[in-house]
C-alpha atoms as a PDB file:
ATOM      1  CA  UNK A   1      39.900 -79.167  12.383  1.00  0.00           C
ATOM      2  CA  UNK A   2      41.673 -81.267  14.733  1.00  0.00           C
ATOM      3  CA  UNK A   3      42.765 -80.249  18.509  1.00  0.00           C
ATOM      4  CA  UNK A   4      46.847 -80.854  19.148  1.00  0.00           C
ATOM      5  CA  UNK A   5      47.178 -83.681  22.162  1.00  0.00           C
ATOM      6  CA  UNK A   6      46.859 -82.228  25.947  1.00  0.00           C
ATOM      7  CA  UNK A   7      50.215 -83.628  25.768  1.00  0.00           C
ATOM      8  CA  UNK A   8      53.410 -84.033  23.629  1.00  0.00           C
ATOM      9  CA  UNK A   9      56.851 -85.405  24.390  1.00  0.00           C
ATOM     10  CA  UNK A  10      55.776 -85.251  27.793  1.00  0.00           C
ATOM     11  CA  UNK A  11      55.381 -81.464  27.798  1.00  0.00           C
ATOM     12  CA  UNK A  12      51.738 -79.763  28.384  1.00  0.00           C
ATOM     13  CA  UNK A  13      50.723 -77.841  25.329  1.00  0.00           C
ATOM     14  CA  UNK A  14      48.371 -75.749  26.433  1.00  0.00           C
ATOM     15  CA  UNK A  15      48.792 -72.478  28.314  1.00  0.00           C
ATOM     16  CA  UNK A  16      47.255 -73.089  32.207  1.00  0.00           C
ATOM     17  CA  UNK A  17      45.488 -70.817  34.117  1.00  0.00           C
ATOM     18  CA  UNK A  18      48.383 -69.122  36.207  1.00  0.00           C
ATOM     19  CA  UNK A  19      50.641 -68.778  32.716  1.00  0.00           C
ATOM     20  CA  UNK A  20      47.789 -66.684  31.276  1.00  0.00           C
ATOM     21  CA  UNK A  21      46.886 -64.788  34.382  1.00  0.00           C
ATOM     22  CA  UNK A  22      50.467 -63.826  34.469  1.00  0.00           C
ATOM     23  CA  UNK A  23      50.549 -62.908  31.186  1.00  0.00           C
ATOM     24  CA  UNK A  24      47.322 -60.870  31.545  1.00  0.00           C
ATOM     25  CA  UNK A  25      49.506 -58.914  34.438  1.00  0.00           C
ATOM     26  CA  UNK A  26      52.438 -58.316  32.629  1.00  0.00           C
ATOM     27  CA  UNK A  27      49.706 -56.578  30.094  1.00  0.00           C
ATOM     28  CA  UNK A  28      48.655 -54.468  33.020  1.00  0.00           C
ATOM     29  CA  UNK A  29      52.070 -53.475  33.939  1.00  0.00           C
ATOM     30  CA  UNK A  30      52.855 -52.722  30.497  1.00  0.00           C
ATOM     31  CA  UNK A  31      49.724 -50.607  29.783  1.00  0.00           C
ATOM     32  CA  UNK A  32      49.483 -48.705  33.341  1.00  0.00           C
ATOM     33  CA  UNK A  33      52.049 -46.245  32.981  1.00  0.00           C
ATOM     34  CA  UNK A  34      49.464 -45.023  29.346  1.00  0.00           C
ATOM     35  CA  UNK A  35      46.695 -45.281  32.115  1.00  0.00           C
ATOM     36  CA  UNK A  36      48.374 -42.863  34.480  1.00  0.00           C
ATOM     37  CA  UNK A  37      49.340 -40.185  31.698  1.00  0.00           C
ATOM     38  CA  UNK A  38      46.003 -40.267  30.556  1.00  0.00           C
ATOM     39  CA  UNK A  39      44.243 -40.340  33.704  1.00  0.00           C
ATOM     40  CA  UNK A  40      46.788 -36.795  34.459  1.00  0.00           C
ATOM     41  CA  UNK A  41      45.418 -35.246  31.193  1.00  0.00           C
ATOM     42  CA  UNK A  42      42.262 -35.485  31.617  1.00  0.00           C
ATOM     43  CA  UNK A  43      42.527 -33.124  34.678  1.00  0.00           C
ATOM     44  CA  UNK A  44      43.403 -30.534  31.979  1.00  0.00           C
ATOM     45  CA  UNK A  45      40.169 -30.000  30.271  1.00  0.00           C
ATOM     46  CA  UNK A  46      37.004 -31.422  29.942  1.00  0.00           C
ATOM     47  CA  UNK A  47      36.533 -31.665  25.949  1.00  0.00           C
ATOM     48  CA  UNK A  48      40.589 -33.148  26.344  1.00  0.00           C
ATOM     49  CA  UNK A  49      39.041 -35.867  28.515  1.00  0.00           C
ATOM     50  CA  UNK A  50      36.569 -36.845  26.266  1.00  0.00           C
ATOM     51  CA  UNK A  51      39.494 -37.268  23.478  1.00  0.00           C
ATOM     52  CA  UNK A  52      41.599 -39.371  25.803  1.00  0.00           C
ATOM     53  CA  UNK A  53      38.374 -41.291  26.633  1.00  0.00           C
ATOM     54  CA  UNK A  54      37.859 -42.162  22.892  1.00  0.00           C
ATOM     55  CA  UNK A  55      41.429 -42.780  22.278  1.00  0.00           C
ATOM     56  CA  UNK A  56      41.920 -45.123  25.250  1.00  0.00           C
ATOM     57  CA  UNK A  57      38.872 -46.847  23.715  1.00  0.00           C
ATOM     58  CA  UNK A  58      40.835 -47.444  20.378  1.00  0.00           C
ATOM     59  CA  UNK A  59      44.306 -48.199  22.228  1.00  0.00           C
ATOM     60  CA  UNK A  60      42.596 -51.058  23.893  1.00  0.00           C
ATOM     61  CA  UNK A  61      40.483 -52.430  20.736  1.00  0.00           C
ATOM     62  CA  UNK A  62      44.122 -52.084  18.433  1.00  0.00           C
ATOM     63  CA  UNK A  63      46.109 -53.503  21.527  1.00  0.00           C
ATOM     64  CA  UNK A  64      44.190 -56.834  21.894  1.00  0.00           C
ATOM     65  CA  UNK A  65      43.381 -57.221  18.606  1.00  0.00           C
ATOM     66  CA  UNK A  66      46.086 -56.049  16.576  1.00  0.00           C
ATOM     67  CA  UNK A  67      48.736 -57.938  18.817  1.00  0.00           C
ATOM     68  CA  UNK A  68      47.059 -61.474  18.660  1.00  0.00           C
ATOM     69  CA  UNK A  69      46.299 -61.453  15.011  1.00  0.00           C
ATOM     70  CA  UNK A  70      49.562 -59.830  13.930  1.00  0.00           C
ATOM     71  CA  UNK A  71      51.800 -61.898  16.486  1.00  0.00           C
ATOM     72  CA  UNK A  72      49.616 -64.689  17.494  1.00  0.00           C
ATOM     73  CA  UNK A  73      49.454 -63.122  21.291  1.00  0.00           C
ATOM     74  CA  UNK A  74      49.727 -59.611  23.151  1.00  0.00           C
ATOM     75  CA  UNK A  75      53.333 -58.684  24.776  1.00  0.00           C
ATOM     76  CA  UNK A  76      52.464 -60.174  27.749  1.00  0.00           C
ATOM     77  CA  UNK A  77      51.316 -63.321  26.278  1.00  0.00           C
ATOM     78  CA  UNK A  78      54.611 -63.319  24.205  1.00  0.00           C
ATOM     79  CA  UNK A  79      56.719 -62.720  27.152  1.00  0.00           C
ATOM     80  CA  UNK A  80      55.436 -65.784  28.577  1.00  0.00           C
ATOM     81  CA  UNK A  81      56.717 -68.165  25.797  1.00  0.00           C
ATOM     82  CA  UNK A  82      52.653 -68.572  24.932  1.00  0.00           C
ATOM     83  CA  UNK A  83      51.091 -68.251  21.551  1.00  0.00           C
ATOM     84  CA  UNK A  84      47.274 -68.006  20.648  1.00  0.00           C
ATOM     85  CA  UNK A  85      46.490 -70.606  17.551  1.00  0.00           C
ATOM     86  CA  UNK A  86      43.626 -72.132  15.555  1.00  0.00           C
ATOM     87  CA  UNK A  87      43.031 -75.922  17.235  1.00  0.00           C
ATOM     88  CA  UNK A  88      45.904 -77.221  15.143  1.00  0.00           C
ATOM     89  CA  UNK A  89      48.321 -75.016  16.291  1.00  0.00           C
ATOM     90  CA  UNK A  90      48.692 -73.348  13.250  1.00  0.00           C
ATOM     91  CA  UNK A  91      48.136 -68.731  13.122  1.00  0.00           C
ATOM     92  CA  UNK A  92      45.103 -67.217  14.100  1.00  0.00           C
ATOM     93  CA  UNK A  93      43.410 -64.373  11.255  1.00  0.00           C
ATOM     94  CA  UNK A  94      42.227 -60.668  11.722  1.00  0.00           C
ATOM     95  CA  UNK A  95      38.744 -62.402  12.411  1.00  0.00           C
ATOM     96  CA  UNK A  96      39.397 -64.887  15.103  1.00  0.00           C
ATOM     97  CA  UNK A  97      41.265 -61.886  16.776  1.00  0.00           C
ATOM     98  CA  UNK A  98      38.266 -59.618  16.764  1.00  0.00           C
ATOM     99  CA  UNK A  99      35.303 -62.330  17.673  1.00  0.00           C
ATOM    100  CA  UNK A 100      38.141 -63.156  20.438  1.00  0.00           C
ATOM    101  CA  UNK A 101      37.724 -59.586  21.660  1.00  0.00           C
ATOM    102  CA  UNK A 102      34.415 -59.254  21.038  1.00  0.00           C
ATOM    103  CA  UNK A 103      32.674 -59.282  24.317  1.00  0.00           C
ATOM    104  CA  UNK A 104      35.539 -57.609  26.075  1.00  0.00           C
ATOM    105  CA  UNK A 105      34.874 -54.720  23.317  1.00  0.00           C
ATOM    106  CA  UNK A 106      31.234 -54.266  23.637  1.00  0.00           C
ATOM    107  CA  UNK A 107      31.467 -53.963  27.541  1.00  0.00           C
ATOM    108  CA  UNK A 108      34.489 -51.094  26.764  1.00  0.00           C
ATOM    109  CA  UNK A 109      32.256 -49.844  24.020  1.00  0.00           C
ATOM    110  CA  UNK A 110      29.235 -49.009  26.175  1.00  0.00           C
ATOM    111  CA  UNK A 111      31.657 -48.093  29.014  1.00  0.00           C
ATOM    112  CA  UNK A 112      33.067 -45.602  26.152  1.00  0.00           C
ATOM    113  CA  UNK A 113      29.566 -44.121  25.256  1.00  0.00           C
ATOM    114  CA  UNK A 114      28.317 -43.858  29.135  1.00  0.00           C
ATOM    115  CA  UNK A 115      31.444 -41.763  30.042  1.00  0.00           C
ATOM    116  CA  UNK A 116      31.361 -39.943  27.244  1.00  0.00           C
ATOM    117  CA  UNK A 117      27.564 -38.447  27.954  1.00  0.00           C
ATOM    118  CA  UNK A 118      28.769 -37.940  31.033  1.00  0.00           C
ATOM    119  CA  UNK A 119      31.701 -35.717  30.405  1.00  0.00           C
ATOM    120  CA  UNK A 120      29.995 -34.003  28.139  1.00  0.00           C
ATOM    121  CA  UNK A 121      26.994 -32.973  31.032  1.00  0.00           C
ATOM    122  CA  UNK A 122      29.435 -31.768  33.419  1.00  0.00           C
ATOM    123  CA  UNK A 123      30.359 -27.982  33.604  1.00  0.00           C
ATOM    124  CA  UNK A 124      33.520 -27.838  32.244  1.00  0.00           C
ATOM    125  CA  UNK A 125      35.182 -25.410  34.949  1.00  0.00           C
ATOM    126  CA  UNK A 126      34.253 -27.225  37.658  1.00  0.00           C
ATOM    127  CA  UNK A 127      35.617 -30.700  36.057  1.00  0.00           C
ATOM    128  CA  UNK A 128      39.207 -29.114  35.779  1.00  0.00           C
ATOM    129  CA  UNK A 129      39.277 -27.527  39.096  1.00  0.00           C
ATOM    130  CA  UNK A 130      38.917 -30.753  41.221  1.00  0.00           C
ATOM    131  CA  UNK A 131      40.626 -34.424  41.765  1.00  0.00           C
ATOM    132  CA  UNK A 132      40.401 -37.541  39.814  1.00  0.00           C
ATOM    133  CA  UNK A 133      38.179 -38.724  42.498  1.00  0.00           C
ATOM    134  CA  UNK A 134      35.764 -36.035  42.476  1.00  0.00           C
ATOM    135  CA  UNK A 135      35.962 -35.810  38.273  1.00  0.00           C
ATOM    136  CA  UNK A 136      34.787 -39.249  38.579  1.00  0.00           C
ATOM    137  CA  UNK A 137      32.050 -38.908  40.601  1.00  0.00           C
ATOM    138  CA  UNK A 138      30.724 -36.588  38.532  1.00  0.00           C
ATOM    139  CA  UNK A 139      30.596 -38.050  35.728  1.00  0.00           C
ATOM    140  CA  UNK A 140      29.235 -41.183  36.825  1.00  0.00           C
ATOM    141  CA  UNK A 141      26.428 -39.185  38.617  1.00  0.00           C
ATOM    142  CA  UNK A 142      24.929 -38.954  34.837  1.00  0.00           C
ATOM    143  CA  UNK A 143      24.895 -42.756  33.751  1.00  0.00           C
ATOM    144  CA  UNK A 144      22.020 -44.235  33.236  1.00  0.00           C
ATOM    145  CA  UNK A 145      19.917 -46.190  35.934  1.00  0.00           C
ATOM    146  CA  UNK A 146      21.327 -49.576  34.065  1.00  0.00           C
ATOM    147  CA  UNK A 147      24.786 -48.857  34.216  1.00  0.00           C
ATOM    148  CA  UNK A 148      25.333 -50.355  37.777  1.00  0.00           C
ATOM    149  CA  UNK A 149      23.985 -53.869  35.999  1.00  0.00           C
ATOM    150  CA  UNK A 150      26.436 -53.653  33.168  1.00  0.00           C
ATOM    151  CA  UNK A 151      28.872 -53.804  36.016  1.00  0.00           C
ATOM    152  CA  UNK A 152      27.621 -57.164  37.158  1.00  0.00           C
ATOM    153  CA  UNK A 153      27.145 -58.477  33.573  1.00  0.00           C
ATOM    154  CA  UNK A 154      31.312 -57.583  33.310  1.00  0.00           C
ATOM    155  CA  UNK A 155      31.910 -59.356  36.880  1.00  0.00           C
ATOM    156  CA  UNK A 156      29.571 -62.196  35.660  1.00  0.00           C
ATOM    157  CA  UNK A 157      31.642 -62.796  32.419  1.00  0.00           C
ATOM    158  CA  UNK A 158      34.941 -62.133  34.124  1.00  0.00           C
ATOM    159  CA  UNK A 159      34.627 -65.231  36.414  1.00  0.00           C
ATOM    160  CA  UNK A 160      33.086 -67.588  34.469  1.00  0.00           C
ATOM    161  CA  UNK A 161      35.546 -66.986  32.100  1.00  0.00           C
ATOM    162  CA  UNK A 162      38.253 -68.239  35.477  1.00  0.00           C
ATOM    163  CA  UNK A 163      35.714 -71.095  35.838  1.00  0.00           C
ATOM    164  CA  UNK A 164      35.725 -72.385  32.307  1.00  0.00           C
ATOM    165  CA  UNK A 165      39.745 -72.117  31.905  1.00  0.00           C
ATOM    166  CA  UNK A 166      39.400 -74.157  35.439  1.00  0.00           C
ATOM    167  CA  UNK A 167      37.297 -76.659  34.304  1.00  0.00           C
ATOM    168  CA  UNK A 168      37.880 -78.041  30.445  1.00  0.00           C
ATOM    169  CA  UNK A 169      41.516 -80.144  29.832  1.00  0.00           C
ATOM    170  CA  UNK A 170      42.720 -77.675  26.755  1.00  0.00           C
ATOM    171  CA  UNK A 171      42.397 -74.547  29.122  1.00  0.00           C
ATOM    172  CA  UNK A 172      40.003 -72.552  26.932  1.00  0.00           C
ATOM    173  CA  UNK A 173      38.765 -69.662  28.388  1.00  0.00           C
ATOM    174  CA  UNK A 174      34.839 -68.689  26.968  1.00  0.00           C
ATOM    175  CA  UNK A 175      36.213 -66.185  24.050  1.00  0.00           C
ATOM    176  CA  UNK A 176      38.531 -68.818  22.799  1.00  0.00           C
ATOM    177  CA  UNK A 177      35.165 -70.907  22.446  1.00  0.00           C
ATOM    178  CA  UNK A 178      33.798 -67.773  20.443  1.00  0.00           C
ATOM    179  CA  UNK A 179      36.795 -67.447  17.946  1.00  0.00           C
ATOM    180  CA  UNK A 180      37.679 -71.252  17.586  1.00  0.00           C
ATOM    181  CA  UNK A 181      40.917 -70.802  19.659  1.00  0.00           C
ATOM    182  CA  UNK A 182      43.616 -72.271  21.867  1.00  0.00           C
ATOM    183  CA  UNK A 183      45.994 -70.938  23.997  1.00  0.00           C
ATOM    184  CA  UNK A 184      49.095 -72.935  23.752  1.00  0.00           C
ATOM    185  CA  UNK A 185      53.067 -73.235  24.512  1.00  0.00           C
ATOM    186  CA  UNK A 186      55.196 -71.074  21.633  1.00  0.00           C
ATOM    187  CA  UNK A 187      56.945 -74.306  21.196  1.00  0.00           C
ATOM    188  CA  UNK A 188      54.166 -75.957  19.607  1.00  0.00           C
ATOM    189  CA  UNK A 189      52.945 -73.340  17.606  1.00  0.00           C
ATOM    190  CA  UNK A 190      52.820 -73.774  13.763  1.00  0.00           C
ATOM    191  CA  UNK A 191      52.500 -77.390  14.058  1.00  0.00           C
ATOM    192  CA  UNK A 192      50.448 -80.059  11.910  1.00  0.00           C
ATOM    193  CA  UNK A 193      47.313 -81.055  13.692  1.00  0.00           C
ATOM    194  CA  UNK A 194      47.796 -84.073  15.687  1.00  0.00           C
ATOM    195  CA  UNK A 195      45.115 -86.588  16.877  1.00  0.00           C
ATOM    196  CA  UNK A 196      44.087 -86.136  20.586  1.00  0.00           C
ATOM    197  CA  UNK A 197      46.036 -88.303  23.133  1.00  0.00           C
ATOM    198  CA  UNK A 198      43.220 -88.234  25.669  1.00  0.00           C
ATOM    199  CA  UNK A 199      40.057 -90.300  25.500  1.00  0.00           C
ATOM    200  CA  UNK A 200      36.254 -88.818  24.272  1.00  0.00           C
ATOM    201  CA  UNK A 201      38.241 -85.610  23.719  1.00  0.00           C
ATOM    202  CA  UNK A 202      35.366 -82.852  23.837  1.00  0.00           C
ATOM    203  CA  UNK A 203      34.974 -79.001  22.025  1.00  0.00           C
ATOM    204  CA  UNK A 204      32.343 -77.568  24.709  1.00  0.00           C
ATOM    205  CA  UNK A 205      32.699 -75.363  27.776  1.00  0.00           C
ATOM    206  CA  UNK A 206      32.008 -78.382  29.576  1.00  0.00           C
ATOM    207  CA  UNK A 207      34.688 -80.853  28.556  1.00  0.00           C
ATOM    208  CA  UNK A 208      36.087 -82.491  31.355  1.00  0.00           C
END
């Protein structure tokens, strides 16, 4: 499958690094004010938090994945005028969508698992009669020794996911190397593929 040019009718066609950032903050935005409510509910009751813990897990798998496969890109993606596509431009499936997610879903998964042996270790009076802060801490005070690496493992893949968007000429972060995808403008979505305009054009992580 061929690659659409860097460049067409002297537009860039793929997404940059600050149009996806933005996008992924416009996601934020649109997801925090979910965040807070939950966060309040959980406050209630201890066997509600562990609900709102699984559910948040499943909001976040159906809101990455549901969004790009159905739409070709989350709201905040689609806000932005950008589209995710197959190399060619043309719509990505229900698989490319989840292997896109993939990593970003087994780091939530575990995350999911941890708090919820947690929550369910703490007395349950004494989680509802204190702060967020304080709920936290106790929670966390019954993870596993390992859970402080998975942490760093997250913060690993998180930036050199930044430095691979950074450093290859179609803007691919590291998941769009996992599902086979680009990120590109809605204008040349649902295009034919077109030969690369650019010289020894490369797939890798390291493409220059």
């Amino acid at each position: 499958m061929e690659f659409l040019p860097i460049t067409k009718h002297g537009e860039r066609v793929y997404a940059g690094f600050w149009k996806r950032f933005c996008a992924g903050f416009a996601d934020a935005l649109i997801i925090m004010p979910l965040t807070f409510l939950f966060t309040w509910l959980e406050g209630f009751d201890r066997t509600l938090a562990i609900i709102i813990t699984i559910l948040s897990f499943i909001l976040f798998a159906m809101y990455s994945v549901y969004f790009n496969a159905r739409f070709g890109g989350t709201p905040g993606k689609l806000a932005l005028g950008i589209r995710i596509t197959k190399p060619d431009g043309s719509r990505i499936n229900w698989s490319d969508a989840w292997k896109r997610s993939s990593v970003g879903l087994v780091f939530a998964f575990v995350v999911l698992i941890v708090d919820v042996w947690g929550l369910t270790q703490v007395d349950p009076e004494g989680y509802a009669s204190v702060g967020w802060i304080e709920r936290t801490q106790m929670v966390m005070a019954h993870a596993p020794k390992w859970y402080g690496t998975l942490g760093i493992l997250q913060q690993v893949w998180i930036w050199s996911e930044v430095v691979v968007v950074l450093f290859n000429k179609r803007k691919r972060a590291l998941h769009d190397f996992i599902a086979g995808t680009v990120v590109i403008q809605k204008k040349f979505a649902e295009q034919s593929p077109a030969p690369d305009s650019s010289p020894a054009a490369g797939s890798g992580p390291g493409e220059a």
